[in-house]
N, C-alpha and C. Protein backbone atom coordinates (compact mmCIF):
# COMPACT_ATOMS: atom_id res chain seq x y z
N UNK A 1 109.05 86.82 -12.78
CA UNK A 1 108.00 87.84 -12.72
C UNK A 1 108.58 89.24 -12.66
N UNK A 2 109.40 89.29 -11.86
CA UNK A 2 110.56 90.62 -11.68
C UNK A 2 110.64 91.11 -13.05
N UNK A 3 111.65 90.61 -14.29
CA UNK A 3 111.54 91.04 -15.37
C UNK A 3 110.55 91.33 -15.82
N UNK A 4 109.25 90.69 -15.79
CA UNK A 4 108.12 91.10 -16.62
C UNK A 4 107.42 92.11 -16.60
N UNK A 5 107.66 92.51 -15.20
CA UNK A 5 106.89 93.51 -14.15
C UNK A 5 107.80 94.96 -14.95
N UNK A 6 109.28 94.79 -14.87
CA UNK A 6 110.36 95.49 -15.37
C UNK A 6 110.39 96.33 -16.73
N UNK A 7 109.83 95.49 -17.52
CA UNK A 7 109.55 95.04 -19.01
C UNK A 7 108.10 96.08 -19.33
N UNK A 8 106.68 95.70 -18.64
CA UNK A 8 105.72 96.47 -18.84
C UNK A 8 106.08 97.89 -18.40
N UNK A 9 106.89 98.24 -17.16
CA UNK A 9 107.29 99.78 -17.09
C UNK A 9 107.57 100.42 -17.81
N UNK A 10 108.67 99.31 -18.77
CA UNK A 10 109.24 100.36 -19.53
C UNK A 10 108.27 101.07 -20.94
N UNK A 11 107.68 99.69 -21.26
CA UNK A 11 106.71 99.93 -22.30
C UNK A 11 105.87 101.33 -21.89
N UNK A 12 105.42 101.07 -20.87
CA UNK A 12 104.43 102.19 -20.15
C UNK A 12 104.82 103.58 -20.17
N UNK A 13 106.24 103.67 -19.81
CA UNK A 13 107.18 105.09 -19.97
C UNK A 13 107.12 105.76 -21.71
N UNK A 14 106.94 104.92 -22.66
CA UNK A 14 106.97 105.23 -24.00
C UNK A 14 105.58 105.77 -24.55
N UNK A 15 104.27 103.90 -24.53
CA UNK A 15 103.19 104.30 -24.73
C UNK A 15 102.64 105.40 -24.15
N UNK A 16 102.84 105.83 -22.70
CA UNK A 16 101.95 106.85 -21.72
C UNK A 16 102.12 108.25 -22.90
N UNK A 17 103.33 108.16 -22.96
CA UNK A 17 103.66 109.69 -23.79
C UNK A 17 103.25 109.79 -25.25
N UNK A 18 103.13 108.52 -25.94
CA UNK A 18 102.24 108.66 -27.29
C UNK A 18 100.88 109.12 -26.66
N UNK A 19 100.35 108.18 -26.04
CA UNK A 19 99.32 108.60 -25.67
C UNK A 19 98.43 109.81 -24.97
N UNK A 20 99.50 110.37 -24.65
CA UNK A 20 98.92 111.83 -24.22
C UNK A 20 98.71 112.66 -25.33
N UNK A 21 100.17 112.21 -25.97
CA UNK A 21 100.15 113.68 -26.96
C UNK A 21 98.86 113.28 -28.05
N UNK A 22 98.17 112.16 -27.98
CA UNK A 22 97.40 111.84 -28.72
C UNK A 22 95.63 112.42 -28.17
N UNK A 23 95.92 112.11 -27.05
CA UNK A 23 94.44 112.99 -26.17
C UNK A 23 94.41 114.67 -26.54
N UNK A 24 95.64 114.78 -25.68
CA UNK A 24 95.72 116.65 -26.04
C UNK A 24 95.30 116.85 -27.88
N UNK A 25 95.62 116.41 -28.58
CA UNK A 25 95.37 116.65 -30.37
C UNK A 25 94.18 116.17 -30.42
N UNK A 26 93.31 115.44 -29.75
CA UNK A 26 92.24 115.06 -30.09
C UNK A 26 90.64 115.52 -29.17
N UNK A 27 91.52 117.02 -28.59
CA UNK A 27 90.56 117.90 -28.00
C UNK A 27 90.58 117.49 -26.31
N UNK A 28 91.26 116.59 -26.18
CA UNK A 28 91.02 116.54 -24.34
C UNK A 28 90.83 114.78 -24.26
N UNK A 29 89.88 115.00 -22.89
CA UNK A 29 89.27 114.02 -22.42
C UNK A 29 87.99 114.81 -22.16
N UNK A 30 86.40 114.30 -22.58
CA UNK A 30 85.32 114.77 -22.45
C UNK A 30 84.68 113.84 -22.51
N UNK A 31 83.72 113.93 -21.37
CA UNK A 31 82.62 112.30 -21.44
C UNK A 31 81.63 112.69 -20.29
N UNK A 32 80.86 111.16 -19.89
CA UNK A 32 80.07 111.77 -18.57
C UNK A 32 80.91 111.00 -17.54
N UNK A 33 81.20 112.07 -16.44
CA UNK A 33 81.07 112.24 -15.24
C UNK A 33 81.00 111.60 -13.97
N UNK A 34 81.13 110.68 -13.70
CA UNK A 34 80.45 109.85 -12.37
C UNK A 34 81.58 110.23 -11.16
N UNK A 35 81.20 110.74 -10.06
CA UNK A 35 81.77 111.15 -8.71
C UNK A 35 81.36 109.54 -7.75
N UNK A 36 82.23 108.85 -7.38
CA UNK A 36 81.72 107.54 -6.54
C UNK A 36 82.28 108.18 -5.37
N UNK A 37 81.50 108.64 -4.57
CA UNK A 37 82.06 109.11 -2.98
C UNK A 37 82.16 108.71 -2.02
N UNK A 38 82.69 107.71 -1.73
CA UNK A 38 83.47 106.53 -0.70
C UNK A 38 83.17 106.94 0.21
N UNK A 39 83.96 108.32 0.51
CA UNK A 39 83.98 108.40 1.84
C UNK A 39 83.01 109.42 2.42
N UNK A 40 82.04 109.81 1.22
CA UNK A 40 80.49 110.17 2.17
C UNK A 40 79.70 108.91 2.25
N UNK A 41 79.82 107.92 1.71
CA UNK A 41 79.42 106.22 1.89
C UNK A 41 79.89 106.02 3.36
N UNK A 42 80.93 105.64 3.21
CA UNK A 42 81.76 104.82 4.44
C UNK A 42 81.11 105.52 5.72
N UNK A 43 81.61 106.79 5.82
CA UNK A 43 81.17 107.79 6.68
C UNK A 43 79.64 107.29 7.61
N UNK A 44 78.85 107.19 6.12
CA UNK A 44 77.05 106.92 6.80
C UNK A 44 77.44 105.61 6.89
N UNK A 45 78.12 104.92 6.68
CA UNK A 45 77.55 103.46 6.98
C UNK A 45 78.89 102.85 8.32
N UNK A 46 79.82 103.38 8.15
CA UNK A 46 80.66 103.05 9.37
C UNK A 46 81.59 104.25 9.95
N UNK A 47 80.97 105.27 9.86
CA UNK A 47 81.78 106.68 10.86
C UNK A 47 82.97 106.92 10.28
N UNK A 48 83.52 107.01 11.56
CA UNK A 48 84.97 107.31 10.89
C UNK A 48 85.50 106.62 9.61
N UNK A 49 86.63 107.28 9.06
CA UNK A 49 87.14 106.36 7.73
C UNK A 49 88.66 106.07 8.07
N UNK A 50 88.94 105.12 7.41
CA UNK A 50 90.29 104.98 7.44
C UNK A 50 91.25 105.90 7.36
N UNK A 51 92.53 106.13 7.70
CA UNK A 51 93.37 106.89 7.24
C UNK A 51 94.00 107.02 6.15
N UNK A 52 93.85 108.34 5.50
CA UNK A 52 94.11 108.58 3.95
C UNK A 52 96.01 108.42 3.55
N UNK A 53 96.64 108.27 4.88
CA UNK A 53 97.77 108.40 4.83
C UNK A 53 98.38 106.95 5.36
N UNK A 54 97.64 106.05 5.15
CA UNK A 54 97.69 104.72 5.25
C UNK A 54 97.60 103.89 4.38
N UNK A 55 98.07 102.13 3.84
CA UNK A 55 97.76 102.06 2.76
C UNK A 55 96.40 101.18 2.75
N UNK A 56 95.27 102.25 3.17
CA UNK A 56 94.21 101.29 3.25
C UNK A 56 93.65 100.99 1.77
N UNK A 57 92.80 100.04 1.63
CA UNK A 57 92.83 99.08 0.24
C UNK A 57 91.35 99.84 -0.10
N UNK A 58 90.53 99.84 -1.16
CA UNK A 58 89.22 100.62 -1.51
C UNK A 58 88.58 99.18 -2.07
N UNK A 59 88.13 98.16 -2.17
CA UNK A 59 87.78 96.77 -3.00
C UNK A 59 87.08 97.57 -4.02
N UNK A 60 86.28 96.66 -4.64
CA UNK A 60 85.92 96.96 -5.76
C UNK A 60 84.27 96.76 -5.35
N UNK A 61 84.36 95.82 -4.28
CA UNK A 61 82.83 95.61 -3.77
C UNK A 61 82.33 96.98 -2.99
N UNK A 62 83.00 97.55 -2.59
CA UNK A 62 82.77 98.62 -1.47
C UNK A 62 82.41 99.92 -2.82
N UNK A 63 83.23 100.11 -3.95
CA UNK A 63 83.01 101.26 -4.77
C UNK A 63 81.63 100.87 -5.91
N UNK A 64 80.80 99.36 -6.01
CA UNK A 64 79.80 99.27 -6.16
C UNK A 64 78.25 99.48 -5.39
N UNK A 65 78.92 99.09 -3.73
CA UNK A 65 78.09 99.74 -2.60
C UNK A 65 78.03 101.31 -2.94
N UNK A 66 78.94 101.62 -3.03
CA UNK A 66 78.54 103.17 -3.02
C UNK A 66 77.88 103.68 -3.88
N UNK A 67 78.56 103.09 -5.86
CA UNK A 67 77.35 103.22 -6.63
C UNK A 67 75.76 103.40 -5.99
N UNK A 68 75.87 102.13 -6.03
CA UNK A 68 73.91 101.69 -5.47
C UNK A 68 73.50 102.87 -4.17
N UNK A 69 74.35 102.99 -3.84
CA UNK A 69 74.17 103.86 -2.23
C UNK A 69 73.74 105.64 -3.05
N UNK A 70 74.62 105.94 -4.05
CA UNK A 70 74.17 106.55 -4.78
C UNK A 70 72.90 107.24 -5.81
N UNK A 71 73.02 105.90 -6.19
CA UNK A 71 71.48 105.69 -7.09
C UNK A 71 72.07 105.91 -8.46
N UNK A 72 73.70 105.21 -8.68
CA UNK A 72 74.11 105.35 -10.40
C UNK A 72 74.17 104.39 -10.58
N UNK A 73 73.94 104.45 -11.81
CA UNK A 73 74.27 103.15 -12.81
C UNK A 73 75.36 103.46 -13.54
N UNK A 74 76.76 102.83 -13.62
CA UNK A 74 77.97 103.39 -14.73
C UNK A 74 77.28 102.72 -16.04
N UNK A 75 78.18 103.29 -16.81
CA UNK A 75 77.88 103.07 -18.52
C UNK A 75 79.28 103.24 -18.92
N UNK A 76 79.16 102.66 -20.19
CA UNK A 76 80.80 102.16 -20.66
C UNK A 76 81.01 103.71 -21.18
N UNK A 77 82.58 103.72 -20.91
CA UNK A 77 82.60 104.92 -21.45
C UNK A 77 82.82 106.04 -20.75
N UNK A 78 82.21 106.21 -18.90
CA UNK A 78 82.39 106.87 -18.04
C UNK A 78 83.31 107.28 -17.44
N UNK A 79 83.71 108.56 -17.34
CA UNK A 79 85.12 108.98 -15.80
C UNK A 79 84.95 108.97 -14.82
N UNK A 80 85.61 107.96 -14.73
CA UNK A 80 85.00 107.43 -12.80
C UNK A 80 86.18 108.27 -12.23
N UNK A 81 86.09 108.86 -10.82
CA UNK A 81 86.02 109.66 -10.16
C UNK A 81 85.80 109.29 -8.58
N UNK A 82 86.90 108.63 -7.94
CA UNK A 82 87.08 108.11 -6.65
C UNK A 82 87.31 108.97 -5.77
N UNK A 83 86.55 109.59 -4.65
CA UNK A 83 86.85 110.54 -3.37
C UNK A 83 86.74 109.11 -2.13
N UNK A 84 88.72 109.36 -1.85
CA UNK A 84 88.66 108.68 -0.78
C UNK A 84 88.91 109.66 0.45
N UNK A 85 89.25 110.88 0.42
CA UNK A 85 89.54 111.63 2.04
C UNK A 85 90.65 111.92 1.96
N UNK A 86 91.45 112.04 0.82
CA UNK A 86 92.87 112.66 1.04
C UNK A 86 93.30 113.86 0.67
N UNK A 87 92.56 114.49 -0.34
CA UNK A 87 92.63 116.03 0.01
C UNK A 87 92.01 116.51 1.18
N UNK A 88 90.46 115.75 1.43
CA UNK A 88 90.32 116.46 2.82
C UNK A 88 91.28 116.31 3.68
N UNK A 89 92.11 115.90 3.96
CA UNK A 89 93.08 114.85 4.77
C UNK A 89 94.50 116.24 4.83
N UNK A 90 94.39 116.42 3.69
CA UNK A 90 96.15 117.61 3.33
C UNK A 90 95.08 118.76 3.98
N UNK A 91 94.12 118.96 3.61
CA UNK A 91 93.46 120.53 3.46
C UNK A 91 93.61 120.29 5.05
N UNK A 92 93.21 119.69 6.30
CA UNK A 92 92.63 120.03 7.30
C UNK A 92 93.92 119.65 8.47
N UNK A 93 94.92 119.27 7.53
CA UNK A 93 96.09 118.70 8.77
C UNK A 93 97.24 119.72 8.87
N UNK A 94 97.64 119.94 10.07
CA UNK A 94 98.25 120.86 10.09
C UNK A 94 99.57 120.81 9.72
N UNK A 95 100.78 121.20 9.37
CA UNK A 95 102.14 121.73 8.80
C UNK A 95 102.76 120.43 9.16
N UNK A 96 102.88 119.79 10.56
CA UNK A 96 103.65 118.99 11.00
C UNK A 96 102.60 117.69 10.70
N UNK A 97 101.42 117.58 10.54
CA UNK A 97 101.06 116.33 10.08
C UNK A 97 100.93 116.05 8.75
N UNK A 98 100.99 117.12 7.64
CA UNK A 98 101.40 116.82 6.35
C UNK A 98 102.80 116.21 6.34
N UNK A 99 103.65 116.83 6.92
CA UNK A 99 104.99 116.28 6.49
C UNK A 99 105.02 114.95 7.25
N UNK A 100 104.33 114.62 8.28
CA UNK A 100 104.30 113.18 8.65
C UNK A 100 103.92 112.09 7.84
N UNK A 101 102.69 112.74 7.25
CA UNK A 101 101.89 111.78 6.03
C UNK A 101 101.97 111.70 4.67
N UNK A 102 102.99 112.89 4.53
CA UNK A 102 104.00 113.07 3.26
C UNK A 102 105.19 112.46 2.48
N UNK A 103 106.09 113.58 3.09
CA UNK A 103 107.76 113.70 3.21
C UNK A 103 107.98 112.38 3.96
N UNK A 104 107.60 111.76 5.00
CA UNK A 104 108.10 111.36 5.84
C UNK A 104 106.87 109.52 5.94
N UNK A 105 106.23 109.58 4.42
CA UNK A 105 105.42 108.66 4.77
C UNK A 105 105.41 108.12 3.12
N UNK A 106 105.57 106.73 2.70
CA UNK A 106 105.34 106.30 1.37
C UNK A 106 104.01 105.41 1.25
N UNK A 107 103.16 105.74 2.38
CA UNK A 107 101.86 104.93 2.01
C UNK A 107 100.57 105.89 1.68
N UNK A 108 99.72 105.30 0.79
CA UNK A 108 98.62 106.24 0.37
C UNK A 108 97.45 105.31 0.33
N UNK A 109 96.17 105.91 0.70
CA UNK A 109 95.19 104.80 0.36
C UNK A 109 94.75 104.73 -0.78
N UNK A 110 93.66 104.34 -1.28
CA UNK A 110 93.53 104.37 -3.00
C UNK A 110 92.86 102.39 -3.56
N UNK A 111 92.42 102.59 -4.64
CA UNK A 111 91.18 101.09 -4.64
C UNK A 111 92.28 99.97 -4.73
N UNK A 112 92.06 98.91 -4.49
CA UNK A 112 92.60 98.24 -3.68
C UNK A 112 93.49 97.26 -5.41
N UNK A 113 94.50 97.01 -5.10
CA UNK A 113 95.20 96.29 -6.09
C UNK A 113 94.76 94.81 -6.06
N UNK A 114 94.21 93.77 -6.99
CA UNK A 114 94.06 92.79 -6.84
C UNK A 114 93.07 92.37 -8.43
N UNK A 115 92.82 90.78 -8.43
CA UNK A 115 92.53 90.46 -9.13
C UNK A 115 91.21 91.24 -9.87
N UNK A 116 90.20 91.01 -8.19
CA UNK A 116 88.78 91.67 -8.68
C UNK A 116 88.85 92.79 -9.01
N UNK A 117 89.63 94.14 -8.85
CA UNK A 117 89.13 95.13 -9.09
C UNK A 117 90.15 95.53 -10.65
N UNK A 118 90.64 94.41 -11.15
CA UNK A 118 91.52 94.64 -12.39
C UNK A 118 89.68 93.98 -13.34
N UNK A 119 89.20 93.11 -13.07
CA UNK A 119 88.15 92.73 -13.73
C UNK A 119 86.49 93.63 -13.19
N UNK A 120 86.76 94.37 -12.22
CA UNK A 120 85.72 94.90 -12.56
C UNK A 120 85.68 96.37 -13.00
N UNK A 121 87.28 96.87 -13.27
CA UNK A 121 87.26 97.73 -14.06
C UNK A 121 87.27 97.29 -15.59
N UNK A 122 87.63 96.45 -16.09
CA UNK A 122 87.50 95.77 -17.61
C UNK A 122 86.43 95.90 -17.55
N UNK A 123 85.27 95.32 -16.45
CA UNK A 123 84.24 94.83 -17.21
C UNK A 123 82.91 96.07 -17.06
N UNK A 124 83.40 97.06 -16.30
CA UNK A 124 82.90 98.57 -16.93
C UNK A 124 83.41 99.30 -17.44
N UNK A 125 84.43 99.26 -18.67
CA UNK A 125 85.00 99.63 -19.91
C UNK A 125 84.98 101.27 -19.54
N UNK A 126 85.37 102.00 -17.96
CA UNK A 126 85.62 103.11 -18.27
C UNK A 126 86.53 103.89 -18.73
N UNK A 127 86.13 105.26 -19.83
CA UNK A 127 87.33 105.60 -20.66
C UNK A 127 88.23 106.59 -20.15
N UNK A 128 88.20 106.76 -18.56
CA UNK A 128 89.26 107.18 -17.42
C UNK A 128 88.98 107.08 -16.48
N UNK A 129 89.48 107.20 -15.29
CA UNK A 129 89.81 107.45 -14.14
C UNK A 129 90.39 108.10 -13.64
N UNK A 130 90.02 108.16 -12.43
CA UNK A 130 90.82 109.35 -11.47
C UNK A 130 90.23 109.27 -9.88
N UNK A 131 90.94 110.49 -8.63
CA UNK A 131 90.69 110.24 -7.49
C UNK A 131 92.01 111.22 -6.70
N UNK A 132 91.23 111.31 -5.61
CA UNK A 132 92.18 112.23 -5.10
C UNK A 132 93.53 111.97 -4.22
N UNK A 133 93.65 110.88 -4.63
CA UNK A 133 94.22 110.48 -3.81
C UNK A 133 96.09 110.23 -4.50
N UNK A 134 97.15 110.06 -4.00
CA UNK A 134 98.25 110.17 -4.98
C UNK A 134 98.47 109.12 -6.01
N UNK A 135 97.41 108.02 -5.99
CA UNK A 135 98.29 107.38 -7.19
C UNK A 135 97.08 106.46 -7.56
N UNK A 136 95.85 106.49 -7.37
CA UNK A 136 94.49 106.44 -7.47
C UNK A 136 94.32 104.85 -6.79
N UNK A 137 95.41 104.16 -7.07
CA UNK A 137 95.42 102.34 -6.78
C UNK A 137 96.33 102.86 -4.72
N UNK A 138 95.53 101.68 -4.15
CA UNK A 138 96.78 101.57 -3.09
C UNK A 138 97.84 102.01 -2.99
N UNK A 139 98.96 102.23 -3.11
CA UNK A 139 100.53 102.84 -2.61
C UNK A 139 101.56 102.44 -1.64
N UNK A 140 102.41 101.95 -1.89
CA UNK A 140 103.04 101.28 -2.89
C UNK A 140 101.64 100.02 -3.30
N UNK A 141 101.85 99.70 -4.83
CA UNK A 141 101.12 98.40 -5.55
C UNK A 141 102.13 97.09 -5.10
N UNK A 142 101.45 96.20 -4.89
CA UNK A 142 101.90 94.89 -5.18
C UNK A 142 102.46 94.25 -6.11
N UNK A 143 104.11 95.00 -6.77
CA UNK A 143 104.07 94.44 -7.97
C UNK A 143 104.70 93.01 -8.12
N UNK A 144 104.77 92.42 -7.18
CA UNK A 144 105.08 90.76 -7.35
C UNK A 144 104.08 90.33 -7.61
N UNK A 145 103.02 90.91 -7.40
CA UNK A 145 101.55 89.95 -7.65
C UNK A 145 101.20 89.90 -8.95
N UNK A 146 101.73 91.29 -9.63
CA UNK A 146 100.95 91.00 -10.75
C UNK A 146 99.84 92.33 -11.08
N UNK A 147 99.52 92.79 -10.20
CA UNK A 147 97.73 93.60 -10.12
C UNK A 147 98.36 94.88 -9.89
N UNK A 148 99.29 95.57 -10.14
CA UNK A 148 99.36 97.00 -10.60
C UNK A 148 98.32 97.65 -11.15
N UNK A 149 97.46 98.29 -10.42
CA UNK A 149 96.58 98.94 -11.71
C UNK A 149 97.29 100.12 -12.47
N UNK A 150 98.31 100.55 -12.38
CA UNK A 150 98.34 101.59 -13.45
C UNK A 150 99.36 100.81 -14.63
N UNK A 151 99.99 99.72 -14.23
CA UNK A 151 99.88 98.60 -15.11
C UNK A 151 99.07 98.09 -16.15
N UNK A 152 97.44 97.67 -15.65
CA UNK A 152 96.32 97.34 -16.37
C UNK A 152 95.64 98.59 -16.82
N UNK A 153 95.78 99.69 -16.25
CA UNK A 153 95.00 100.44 -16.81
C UNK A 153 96.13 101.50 -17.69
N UNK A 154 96.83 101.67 -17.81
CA UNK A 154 97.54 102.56 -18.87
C UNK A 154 98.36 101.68 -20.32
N UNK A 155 99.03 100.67 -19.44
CA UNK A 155 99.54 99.49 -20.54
C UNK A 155 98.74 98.75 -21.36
N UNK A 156 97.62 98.19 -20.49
CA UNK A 156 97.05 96.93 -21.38
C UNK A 156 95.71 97.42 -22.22
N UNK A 157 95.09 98.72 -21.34
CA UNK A 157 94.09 99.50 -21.94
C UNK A 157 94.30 100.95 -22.23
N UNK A 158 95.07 101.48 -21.94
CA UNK A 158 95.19 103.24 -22.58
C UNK A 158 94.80 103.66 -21.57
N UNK A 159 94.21 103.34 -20.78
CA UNK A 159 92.99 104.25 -20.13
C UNK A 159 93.44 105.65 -19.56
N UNK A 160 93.26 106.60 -19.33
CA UNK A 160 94.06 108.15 -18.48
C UNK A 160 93.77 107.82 -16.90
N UNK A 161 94.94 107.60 -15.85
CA UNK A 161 94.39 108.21 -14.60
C UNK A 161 94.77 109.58 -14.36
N UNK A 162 93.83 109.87 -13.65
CA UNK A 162 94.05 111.17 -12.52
C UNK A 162 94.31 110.98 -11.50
N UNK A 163 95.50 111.75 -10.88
CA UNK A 163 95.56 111.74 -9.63
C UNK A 163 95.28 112.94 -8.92
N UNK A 164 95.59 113.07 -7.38
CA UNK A 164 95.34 113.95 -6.72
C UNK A 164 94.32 115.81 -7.20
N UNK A 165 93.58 115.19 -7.37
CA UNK A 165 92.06 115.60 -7.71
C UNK A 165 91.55 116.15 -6.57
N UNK A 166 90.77 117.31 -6.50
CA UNK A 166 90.37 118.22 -5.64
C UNK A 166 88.77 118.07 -5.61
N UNK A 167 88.67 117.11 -5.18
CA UNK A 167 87.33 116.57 -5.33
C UNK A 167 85.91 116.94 -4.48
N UNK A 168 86.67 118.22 -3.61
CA UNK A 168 85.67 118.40 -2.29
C UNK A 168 84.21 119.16 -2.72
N UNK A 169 84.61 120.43 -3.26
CA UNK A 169 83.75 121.24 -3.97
C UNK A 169 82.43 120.45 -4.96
N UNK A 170 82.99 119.20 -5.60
CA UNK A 170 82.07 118.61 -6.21
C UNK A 170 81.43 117.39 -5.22
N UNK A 171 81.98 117.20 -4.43
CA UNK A 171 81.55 116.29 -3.75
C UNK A 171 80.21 117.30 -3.30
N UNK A 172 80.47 118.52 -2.81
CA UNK A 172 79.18 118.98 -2.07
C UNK A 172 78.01 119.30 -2.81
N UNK A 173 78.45 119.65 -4.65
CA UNK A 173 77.68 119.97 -5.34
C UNK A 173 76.82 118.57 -5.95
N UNK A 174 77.46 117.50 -5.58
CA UNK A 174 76.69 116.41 -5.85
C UNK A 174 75.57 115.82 -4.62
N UNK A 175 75.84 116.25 -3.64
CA UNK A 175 75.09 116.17 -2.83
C UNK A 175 74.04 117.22 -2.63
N UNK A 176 74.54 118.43 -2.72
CA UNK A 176 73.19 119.71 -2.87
C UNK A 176 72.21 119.32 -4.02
N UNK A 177 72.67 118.60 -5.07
CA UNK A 177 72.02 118.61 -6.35
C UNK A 177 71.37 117.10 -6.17
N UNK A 178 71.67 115.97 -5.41
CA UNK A 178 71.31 114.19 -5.04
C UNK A 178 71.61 113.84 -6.90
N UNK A 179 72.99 114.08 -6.89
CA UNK A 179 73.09 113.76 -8.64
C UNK A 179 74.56 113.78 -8.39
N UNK A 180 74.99 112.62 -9.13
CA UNK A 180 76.63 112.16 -9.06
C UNK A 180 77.09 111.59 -10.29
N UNK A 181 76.37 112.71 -11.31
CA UNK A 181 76.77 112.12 -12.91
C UNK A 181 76.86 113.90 -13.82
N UNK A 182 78.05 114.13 -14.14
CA UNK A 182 77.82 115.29 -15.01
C UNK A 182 79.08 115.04 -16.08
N UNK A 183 78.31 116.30 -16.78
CA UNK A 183 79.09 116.65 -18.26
C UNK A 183 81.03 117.17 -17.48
N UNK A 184 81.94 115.90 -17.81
CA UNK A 184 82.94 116.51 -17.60
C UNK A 184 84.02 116.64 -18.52
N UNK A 185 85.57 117.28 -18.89
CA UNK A 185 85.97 117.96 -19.94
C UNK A 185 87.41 118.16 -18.91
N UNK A 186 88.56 117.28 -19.21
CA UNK A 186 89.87 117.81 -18.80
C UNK A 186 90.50 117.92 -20.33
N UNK A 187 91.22 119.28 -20.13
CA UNK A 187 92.19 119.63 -21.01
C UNK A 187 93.67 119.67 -20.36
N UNK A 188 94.62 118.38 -20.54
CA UNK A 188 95.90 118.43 -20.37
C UNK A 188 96.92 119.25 -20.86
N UNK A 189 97.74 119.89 -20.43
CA UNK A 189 98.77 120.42 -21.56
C UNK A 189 99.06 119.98 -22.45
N UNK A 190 99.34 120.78 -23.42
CA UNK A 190 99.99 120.14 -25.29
C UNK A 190 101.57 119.76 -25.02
N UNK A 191 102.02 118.84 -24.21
CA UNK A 191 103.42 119.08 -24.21
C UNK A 191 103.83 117.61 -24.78
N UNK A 192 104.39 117.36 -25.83
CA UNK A 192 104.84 116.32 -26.77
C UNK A 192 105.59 115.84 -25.78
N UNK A 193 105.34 114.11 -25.86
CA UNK A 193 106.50 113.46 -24.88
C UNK A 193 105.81 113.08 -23.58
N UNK A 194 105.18 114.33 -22.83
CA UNK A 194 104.85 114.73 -21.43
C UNK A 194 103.86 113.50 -21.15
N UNK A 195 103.97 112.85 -19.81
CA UNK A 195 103.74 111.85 -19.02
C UNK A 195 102.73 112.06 -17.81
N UNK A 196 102.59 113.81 -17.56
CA UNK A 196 101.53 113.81 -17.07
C UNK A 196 101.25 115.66 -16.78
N UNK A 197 100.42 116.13 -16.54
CA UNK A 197 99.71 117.39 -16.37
C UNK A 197 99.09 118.10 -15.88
N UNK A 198 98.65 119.12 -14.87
CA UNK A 198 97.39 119.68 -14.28
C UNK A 198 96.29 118.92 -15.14
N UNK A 199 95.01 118.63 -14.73
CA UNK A 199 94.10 118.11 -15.11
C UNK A 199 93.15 119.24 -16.36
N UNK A 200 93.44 120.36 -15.93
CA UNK A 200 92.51 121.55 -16.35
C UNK A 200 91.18 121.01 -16.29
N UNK A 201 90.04 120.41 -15.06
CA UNK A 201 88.96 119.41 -15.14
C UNK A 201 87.68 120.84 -15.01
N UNK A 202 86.34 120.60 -15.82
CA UNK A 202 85.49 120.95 -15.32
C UNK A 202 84.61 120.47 -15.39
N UNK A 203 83.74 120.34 -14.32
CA UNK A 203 82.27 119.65 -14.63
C UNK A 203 81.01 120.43 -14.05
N UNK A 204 80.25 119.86 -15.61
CA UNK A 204 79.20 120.58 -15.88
C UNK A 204 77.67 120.20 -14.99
N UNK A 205 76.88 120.36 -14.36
CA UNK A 205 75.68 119.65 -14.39
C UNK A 205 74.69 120.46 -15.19
């Protein structure tokens, strides 16, 4: 399994970079929108949240609760858009607890690596992702298992993640507005080769 695991990286290091330079030439990434906000979910339904600097797991059942908790329906095709609490998390901690949960820490929370949430992202065919969190899946992934998502989602489907996404501002505008679906539009840098980019993200309602 070691080799195989070994084997898709490398592929991934090559395709990722066709594939960018192929987004940037083909005007961006532009689609609709969906904000799934976990952790104004979690929050109302169990208080406190986990720690963003932990490697707590996100299931795939918990980011459909929130859908419904919402009032969205995804559609194929959508940029899903995970707020788990980790920019709030950098923004509100002070000097010596960033570098604790930083520099000095290799765990991140983020949706949970495993069978189900490799099939229930297939089976809502979204055409990216993203989240604020550093590496959008759990941190470190499980790669003996198999369920890497940036494995399944960049290798086996193309798909774009985003990471560390500044998600707060829209979080509030989705709540002032009771609407968690808009016109959104990232423009990556044009840099041939390049593996990843400021997002340049805006969204429209």
């Amino acid at each position: 399994m070691a080799s195989t695991v070994s084997a898709m990286v490398e592929v991934s290091k090559r395709d990722v970079a066709e594939y960018f330079t192929d987004w940037c030439e083909r005007g961006g990434i532009v689609g609709r929108g969906i904000l799934v906000d976990w952790l104004r979910w979690y929050e109302h339904k169990h208080g406190n949240p986990p720690s963003p600097v932990s490697r707590h797991e996100i299931p795939a059942t918990e980011l459909e609760e929130t859908l419904r908790y919402q009032g969205v329906t995804p559609r194929q095709g959508d940029i899903m858009l995970v707020r788990s609490g980790y920019v709030r998390w950098h923004n509100f901690a002070s000097p010596e607890e960033r570098k604790k949960g930083t520099q000095e820490n290799s765990v991140a929370i983020g949706v949970q690596n495993n069978e189900a949430s490799v099939r229930w992202l297939y089976d809502h065919h979204f055409a990216a992702v993203g989240g604020d969190t550093v590496a959008f899946e759990a941190w470190p992934p499980p790669l003996e298992t198999g369920w890497c998502l940036h494995e399944w989602l960049l290798v086996q489907w193309g798909t774009p993640i985003g990471e560390m996404w500044d998600l707060e501002k829209l979080s509030v505008a989705c709540e002032k507005n009771n609407r968690w679906t808009f016109f959104l539009t990232s423009a990556p840098l044009h840099v041939k080769g390049g593996v990843g980019s400021p997002p340049g993200a805006i969204a429209i309602f």
